[in-house]
N, C-alpha and C. Protein backbone atom coordinates (compact mmCIF):
# COMPACT_ATOMS: atom_id res chain seq x y z
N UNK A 1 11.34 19.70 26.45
CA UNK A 1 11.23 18.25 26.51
C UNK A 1 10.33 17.84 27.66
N UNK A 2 9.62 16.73 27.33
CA UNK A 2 8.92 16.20 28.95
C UNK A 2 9.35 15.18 29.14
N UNK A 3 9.14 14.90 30.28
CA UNK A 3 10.00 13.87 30.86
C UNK A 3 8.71 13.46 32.05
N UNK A 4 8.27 12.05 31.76
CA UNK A 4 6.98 11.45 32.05
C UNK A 4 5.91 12.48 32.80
N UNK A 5 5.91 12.84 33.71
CA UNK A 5 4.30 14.03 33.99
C UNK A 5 4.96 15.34 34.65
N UNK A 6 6.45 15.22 34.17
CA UNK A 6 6.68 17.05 34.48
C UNK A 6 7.31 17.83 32.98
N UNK A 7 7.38 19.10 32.87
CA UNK A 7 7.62 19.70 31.65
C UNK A 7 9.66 20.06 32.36
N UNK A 8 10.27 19.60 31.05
CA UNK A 8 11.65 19.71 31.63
C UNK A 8 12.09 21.18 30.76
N UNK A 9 12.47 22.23 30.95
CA UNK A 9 13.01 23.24 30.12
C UNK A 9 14.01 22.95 30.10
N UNK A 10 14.81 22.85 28.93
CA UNK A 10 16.64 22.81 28.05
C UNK A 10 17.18 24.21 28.21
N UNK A 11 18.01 24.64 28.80
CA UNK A 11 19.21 25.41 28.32
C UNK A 11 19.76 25.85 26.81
N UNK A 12 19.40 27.34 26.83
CA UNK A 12 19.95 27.61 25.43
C UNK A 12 19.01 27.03 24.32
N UNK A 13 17.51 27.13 24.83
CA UNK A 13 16.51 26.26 23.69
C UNK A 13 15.75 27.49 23.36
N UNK A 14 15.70 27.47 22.19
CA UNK A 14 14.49 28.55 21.85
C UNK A 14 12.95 27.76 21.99
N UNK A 15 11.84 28.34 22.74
CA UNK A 15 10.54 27.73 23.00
C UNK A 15 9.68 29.09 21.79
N UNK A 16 8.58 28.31 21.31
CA UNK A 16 7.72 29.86 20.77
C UNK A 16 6.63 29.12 21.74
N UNK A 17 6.31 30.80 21.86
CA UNK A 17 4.30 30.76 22.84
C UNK A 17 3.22 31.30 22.28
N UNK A 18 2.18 31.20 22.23
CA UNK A 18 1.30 31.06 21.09
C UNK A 18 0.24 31.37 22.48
N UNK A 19 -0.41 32.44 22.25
CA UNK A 19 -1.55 33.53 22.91
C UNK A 19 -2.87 33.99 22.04
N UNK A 20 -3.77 33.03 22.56
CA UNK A 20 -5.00 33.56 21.95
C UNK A 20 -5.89 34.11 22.82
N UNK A 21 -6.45 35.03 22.13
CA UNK A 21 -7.78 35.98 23.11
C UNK A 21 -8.79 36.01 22.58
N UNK A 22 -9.80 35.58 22.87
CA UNK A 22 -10.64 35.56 22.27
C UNK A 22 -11.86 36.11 22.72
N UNK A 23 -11.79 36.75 24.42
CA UNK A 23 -12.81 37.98 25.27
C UNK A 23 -12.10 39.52 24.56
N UNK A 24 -13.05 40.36 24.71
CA UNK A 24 -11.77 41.34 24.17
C UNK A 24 -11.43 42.58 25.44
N UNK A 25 -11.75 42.24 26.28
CA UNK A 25 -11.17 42.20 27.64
C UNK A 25 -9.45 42.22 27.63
N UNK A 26 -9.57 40.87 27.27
CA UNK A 26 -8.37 40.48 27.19
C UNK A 26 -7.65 40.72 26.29
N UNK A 27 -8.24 40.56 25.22
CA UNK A 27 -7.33 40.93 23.90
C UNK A 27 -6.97 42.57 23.93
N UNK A 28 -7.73 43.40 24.59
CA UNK A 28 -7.10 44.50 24.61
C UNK A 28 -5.98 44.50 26.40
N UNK A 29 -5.90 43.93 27.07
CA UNK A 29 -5.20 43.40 28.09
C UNK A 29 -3.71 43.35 27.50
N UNK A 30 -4.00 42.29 26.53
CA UNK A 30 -2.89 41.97 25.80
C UNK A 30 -2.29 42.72 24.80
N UNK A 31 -2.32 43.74 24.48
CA UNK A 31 -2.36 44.98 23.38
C UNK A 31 -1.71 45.66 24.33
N UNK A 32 -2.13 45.92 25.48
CA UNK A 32 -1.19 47.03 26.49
C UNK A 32 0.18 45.97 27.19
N UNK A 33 -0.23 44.88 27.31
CA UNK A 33 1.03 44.11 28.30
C UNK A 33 2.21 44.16 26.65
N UNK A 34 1.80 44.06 25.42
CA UNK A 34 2.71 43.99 24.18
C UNK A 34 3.60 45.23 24.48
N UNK A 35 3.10 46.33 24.60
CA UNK A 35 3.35 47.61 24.75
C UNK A 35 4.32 47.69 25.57
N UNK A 36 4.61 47.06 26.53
CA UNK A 36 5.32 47.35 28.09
C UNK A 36 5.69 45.59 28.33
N UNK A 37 6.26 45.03 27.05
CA UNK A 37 6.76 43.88 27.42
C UNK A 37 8.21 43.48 28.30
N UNK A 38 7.75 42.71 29.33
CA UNK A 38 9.39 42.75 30.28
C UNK A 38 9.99 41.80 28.99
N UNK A 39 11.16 41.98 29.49
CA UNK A 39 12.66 41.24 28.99
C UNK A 39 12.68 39.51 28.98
N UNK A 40 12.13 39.35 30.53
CA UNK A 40 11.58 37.95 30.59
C UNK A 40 10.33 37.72 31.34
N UNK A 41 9.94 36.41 30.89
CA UNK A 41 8.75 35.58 32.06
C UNK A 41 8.91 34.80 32.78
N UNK A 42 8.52 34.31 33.69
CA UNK A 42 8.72 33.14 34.48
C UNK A 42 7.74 31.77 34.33
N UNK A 43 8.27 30.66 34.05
CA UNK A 43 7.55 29.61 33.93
C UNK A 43 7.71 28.29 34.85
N UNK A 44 6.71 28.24 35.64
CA UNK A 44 7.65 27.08 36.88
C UNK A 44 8.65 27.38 37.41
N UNK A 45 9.06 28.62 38.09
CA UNK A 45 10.14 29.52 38.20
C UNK A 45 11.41 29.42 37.72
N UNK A 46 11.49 29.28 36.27
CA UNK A 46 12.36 29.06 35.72
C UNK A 46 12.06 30.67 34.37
N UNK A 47 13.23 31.50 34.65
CA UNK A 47 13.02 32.76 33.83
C UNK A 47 13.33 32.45 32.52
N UNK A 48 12.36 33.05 31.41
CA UNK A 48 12.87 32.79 29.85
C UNK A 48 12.65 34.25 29.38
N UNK A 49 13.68 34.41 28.80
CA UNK A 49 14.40 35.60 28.26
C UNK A 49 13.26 36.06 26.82
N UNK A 50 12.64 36.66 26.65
CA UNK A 50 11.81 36.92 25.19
C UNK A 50 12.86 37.63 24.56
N UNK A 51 13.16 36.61 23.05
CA UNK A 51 13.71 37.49 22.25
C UNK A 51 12.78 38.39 21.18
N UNK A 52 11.78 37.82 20.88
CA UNK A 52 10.90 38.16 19.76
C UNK A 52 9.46 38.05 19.86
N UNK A 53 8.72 39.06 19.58
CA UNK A 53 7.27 38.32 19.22
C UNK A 53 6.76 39.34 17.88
N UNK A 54 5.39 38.48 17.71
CA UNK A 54 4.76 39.51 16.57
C UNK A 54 3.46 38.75 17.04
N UNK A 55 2.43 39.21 15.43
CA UNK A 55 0.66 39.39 16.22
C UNK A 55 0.48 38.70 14.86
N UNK A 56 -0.30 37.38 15.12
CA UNK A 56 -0.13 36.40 13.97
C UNK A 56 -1.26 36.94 13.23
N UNK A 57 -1.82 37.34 14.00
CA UNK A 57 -3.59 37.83 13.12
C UNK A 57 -4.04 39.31 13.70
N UNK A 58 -4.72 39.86 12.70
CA UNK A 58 -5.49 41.12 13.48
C UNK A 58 -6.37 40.55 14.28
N UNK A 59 -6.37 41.69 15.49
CA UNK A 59 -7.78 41.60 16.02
C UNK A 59 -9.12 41.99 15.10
N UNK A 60 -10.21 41.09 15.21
CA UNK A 60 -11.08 41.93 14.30
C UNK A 60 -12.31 41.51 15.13
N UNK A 61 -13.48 41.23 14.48
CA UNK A 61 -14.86 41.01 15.82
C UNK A 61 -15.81 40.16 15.09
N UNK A 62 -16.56 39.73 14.96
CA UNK A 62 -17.49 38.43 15.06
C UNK A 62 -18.14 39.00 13.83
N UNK A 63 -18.27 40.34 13.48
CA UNK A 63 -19.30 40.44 13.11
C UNK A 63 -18.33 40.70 11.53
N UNK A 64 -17.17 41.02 11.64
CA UNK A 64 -16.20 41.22 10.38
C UNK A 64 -16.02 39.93 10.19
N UNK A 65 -15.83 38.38 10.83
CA UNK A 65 -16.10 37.14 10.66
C UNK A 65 -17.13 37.08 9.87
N UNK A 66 -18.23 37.51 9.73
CA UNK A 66 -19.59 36.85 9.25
C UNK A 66 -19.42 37.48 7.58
N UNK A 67 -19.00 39.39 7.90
CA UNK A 67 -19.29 39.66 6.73
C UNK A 67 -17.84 38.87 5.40
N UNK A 68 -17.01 38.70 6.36
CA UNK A 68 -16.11 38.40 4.86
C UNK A 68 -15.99 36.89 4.99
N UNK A 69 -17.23 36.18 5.48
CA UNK A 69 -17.29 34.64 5.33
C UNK A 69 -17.74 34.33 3.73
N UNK A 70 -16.73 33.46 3.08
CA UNK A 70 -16.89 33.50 2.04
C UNK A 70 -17.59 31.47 1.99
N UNK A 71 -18.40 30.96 1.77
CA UNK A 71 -19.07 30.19 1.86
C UNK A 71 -18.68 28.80 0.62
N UNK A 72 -18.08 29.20 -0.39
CA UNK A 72 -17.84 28.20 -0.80
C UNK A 72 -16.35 27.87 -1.32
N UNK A 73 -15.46 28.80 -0.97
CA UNK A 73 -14.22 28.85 -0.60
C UNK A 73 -13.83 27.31 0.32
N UNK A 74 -12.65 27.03 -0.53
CA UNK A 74 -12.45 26.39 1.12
C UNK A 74 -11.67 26.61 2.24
N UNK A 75 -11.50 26.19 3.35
CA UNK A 75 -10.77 26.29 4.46
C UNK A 75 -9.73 25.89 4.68
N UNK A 76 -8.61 26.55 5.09
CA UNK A 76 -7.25 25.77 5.38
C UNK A 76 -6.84 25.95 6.93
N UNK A 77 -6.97 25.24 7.77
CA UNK A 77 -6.32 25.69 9.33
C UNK A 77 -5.27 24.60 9.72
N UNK A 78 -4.44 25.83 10.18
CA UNK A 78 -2.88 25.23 10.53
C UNK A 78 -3.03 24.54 11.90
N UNK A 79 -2.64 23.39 12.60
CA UNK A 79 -2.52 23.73 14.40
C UNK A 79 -0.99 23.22 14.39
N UNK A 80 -0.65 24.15 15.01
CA UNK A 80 0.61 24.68 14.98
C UNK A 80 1.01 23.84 16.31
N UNK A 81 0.38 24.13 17.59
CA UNK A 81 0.78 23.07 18.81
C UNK A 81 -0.06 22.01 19.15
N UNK A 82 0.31 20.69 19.30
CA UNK A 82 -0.43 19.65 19.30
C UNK A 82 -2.01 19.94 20.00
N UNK A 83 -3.06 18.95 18.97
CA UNK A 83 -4.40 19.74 19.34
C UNK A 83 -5.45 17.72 19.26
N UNK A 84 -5.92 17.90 20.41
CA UNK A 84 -6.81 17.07 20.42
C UNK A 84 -7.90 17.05 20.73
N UNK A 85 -9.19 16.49 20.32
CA UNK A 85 -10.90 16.69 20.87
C UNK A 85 -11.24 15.74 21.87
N UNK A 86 -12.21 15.91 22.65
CA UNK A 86 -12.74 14.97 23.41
C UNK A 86 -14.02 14.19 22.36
N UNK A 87 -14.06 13.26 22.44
CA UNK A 87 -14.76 12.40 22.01
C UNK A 87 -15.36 10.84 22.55
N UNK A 88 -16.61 10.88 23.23
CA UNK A 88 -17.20 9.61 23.96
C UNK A 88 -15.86 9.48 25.09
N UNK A 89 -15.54 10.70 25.70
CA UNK A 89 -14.63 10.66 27.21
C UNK A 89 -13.45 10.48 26.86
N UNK A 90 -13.13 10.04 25.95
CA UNK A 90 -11.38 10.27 25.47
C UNK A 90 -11.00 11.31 24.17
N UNK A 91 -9.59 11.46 24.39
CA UNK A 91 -8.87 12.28 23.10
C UNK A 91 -8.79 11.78 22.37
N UNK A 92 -8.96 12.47 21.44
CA UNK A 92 -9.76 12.28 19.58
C UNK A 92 -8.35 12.60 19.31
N UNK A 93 -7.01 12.62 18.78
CA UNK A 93 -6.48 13.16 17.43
C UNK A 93 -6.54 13.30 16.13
N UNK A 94 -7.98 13.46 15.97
CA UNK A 94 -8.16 13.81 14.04
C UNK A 94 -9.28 14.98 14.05
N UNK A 95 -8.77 15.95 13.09
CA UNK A 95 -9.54 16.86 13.35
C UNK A 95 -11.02 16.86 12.44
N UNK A 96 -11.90 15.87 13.07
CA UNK A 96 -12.99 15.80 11.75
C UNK A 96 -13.42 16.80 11.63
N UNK A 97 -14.34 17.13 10.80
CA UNK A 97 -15.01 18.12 10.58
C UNK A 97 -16.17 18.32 11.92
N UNK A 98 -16.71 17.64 12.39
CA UNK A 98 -17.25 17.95 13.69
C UNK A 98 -16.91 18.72 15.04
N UNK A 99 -16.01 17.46 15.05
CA UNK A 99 -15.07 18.11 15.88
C UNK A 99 -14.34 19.58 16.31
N UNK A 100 -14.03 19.83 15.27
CA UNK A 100 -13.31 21.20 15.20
C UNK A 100 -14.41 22.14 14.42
N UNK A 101 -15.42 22.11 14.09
CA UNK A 101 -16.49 23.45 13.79
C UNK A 101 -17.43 23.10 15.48
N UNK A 102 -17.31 22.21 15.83
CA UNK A 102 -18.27 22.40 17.23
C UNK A 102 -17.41 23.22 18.39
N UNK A 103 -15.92 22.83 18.43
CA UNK A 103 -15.54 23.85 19.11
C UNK A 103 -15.57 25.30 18.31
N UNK A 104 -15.47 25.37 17.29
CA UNK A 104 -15.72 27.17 17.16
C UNK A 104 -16.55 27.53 17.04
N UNK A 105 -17.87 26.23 17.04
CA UNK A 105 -19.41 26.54 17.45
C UNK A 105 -19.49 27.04 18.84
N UNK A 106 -18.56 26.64 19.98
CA UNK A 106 -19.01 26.64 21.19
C UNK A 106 -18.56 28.37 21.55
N UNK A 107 -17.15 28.51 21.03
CA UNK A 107 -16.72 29.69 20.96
C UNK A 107 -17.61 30.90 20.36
N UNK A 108 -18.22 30.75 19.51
CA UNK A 108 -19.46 31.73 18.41
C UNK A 108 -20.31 32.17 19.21
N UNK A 109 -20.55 30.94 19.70
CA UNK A 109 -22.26 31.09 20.44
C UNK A 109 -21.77 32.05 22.09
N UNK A 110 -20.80 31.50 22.69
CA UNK A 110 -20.29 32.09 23.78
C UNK A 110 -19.67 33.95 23.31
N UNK A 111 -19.18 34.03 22.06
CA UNK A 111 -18.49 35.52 22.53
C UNK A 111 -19.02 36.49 21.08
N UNK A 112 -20.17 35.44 20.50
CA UNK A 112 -20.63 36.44 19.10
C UNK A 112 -22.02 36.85 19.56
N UNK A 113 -23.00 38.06 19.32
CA UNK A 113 -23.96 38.37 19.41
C UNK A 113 -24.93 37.49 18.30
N UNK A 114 -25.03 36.42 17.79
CA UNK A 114 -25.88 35.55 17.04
C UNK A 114 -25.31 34.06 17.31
N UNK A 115 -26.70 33.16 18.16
CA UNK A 115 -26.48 32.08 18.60
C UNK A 115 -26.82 31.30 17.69
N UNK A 116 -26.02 29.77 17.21
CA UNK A 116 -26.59 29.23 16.19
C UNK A 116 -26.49 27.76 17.42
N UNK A 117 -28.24 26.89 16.90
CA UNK A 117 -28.77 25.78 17.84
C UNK A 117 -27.12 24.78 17.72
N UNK A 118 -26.53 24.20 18.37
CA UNK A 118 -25.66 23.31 18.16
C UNK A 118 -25.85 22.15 17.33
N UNK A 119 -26.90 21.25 17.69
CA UNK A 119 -27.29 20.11 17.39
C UNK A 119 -27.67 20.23 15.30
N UNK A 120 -28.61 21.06 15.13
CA UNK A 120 -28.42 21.56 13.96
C UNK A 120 -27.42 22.01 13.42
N UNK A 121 -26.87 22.56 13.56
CA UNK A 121 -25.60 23.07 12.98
C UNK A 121 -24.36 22.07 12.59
N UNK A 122 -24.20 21.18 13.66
CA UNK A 122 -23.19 20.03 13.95
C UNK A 122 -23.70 19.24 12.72
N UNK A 123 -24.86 19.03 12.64
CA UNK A 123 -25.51 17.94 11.94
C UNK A 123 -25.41 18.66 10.37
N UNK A 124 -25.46 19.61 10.04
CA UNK A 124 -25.16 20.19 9.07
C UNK A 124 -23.76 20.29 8.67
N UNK A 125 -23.14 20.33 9.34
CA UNK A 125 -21.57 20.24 9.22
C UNK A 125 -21.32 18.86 8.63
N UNK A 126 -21.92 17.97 9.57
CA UNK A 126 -21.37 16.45 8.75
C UNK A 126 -21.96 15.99 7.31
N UNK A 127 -22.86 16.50 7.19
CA UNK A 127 -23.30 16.76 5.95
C UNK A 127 -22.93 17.29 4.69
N UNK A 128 -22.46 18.43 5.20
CA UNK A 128 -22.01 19.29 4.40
C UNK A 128 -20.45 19.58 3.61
N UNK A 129 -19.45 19.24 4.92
CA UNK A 129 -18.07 19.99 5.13
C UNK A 129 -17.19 18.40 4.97
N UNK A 130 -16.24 18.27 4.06
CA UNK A 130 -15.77 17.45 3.66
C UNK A 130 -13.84 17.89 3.73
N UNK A 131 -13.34 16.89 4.53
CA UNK A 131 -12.36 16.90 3.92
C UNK A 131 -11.09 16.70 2.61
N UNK A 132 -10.73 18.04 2.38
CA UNK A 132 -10.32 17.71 0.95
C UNK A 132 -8.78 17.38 0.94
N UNK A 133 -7.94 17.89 1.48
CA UNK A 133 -6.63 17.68 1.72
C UNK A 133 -5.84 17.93 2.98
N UNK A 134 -4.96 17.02 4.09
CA UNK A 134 -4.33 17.30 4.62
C UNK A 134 -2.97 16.94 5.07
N UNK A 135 -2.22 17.57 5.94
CA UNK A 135 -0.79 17.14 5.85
C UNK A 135 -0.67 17.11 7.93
N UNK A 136 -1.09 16.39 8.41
CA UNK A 136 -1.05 16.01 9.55
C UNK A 136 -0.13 15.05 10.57
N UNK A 137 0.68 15.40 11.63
CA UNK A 137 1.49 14.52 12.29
C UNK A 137 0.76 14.20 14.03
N UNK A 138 1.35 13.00 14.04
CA UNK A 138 0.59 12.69 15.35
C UNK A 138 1.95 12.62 16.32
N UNK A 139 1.33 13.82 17.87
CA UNK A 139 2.45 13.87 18.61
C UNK A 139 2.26 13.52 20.15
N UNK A 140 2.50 13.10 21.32
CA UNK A 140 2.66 12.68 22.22
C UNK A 140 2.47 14.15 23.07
N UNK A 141 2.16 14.74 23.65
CA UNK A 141 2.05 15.58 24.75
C UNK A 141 1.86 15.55 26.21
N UNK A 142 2.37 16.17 27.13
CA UNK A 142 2.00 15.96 28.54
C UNK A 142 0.82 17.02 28.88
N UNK A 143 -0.16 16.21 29.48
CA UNK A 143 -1.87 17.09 29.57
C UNK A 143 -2.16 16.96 31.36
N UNK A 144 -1.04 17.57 31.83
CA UNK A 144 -1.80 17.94 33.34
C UNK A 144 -0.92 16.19 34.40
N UNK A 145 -2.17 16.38 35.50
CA UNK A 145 -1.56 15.17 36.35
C UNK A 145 -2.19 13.37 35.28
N UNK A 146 -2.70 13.64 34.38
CA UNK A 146 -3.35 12.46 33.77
C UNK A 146 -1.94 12.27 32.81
N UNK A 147 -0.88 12.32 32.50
CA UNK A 147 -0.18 11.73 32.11
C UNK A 147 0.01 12.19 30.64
N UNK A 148 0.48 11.78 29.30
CA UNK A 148 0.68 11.86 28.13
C UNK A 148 -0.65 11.84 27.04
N UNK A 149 -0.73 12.71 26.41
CA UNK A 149 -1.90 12.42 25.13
C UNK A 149 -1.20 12.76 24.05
N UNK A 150 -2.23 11.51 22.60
CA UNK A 150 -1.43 11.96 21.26
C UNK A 150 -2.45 13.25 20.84
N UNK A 151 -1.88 14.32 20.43
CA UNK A 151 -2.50 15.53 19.24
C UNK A 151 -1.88 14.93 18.10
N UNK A 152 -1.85 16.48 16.97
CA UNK A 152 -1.74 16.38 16.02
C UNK A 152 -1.26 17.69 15.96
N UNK A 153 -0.27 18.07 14.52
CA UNK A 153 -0.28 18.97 14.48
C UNK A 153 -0.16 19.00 12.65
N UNK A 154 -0.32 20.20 11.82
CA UNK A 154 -0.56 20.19 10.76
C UNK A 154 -1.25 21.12 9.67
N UNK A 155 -1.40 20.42 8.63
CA UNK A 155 -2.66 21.47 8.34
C UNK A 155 -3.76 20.60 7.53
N UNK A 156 -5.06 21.14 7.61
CA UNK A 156 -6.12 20.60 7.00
C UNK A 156 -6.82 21.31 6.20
N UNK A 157 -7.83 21.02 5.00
CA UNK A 157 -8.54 21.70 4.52
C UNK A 157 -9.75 21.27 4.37
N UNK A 158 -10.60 21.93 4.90
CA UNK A 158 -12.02 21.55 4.68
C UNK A 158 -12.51 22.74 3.41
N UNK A 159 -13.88 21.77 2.58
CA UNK A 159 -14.69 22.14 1.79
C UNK A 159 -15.88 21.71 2.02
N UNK A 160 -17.27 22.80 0.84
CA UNK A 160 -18.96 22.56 1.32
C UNK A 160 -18.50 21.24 -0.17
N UNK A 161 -19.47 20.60 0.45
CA UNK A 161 -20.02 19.48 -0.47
C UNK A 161 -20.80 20.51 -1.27
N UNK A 162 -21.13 19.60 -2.94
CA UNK A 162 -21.97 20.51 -3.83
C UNK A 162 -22.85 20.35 -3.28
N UNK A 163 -24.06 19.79 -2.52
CA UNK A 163 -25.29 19.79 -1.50
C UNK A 163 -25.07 21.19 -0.72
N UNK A 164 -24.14 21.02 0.00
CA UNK A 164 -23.55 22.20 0.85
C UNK A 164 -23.96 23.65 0.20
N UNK A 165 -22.84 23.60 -0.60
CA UNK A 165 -22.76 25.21 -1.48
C UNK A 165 -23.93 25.34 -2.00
N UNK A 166 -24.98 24.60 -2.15
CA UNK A 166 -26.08 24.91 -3.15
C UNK A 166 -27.44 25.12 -1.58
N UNK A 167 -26.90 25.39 -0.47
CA UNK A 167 -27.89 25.09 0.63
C UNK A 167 -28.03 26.99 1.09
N UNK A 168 -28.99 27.15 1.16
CA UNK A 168 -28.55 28.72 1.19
C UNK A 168 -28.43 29.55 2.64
N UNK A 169 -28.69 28.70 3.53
CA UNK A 169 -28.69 29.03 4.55
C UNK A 169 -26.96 28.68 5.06
């Protein structure tokens, strides 16, 4: 629970934590700390007991991304813990299609060996990538000493416009 700009932990609450790696530094970091997991962690020195984990996805690499990118498929992504964009200096809660392919544009270009121009790409996205169905909730979060922001959490599906799918690049 939060309780205006501090995080309050409950007694007897089950929390899940959600670990992404995306250097593989780290992701193999995290492959050995799985291995030799303590009993508990400490959070704000408050100890939480791990009862369970598992590995939501394989590790795989940028380049197994590209080959089993299937292009006119569409997309379904879950966000599981409230997720918001910056947009003209404030938080966005909707995941347009911009929005959320420019951050995994920013991610691509930073940890894949093939850079794609942003500005093109983005601009191709809005063009192209349409939302077709989603099931989205808007939630309140505490983001640091700045106080409360709304995310979202949910799922969405993006699709190529027939322009899109017929674009061969």
């Amino acid at each position: 629970m939060s309780s205006g700009r501090s995080l309050t932990l409950q007694a007897n609450q089950t929390y899940d934590w959600i670990i992404t790696a995306l250097h593989q530094p780290v992701a193999a970091w995290l492959q050995q700390w799985l291995k030799h997991l303590p009993q508990q962690v400490e959070l704000r020195d408050t100890p939480l007991q791990i009862q369970d984990w598992t590995i939501a996805a394989a590790a795989t690499t940028y380049q197994n991304l590209w080959d089993q990118a299937i292009q006119s498929e569409p997309v379904t992504l879950s966000f599981i813990s409230p997720t918001s964009f910056r947009r003209k200096g404030h938080h966005f809660p909707l995941p347009l299609p911009t929005n959320v392919f420019q951050s995994y544009l920013r991610r691509w270009n930073n940890f894949s060996n093939v850079e794609y121009e942003p500005e093109t790409f983005l601009e191709w996205i809005d063009q192209s990538v349409i939302i077709s169905r989603h099931q989205l909730r808007s939630q309140k979060v505490l983001a640091g000493k700045k106080g409360s922001v709304t995310g979202f959490t949910g799922a969405i599906e993006y699709q190529l416009t027939k322009a899109g799918q017929e674009d061969e690049e």
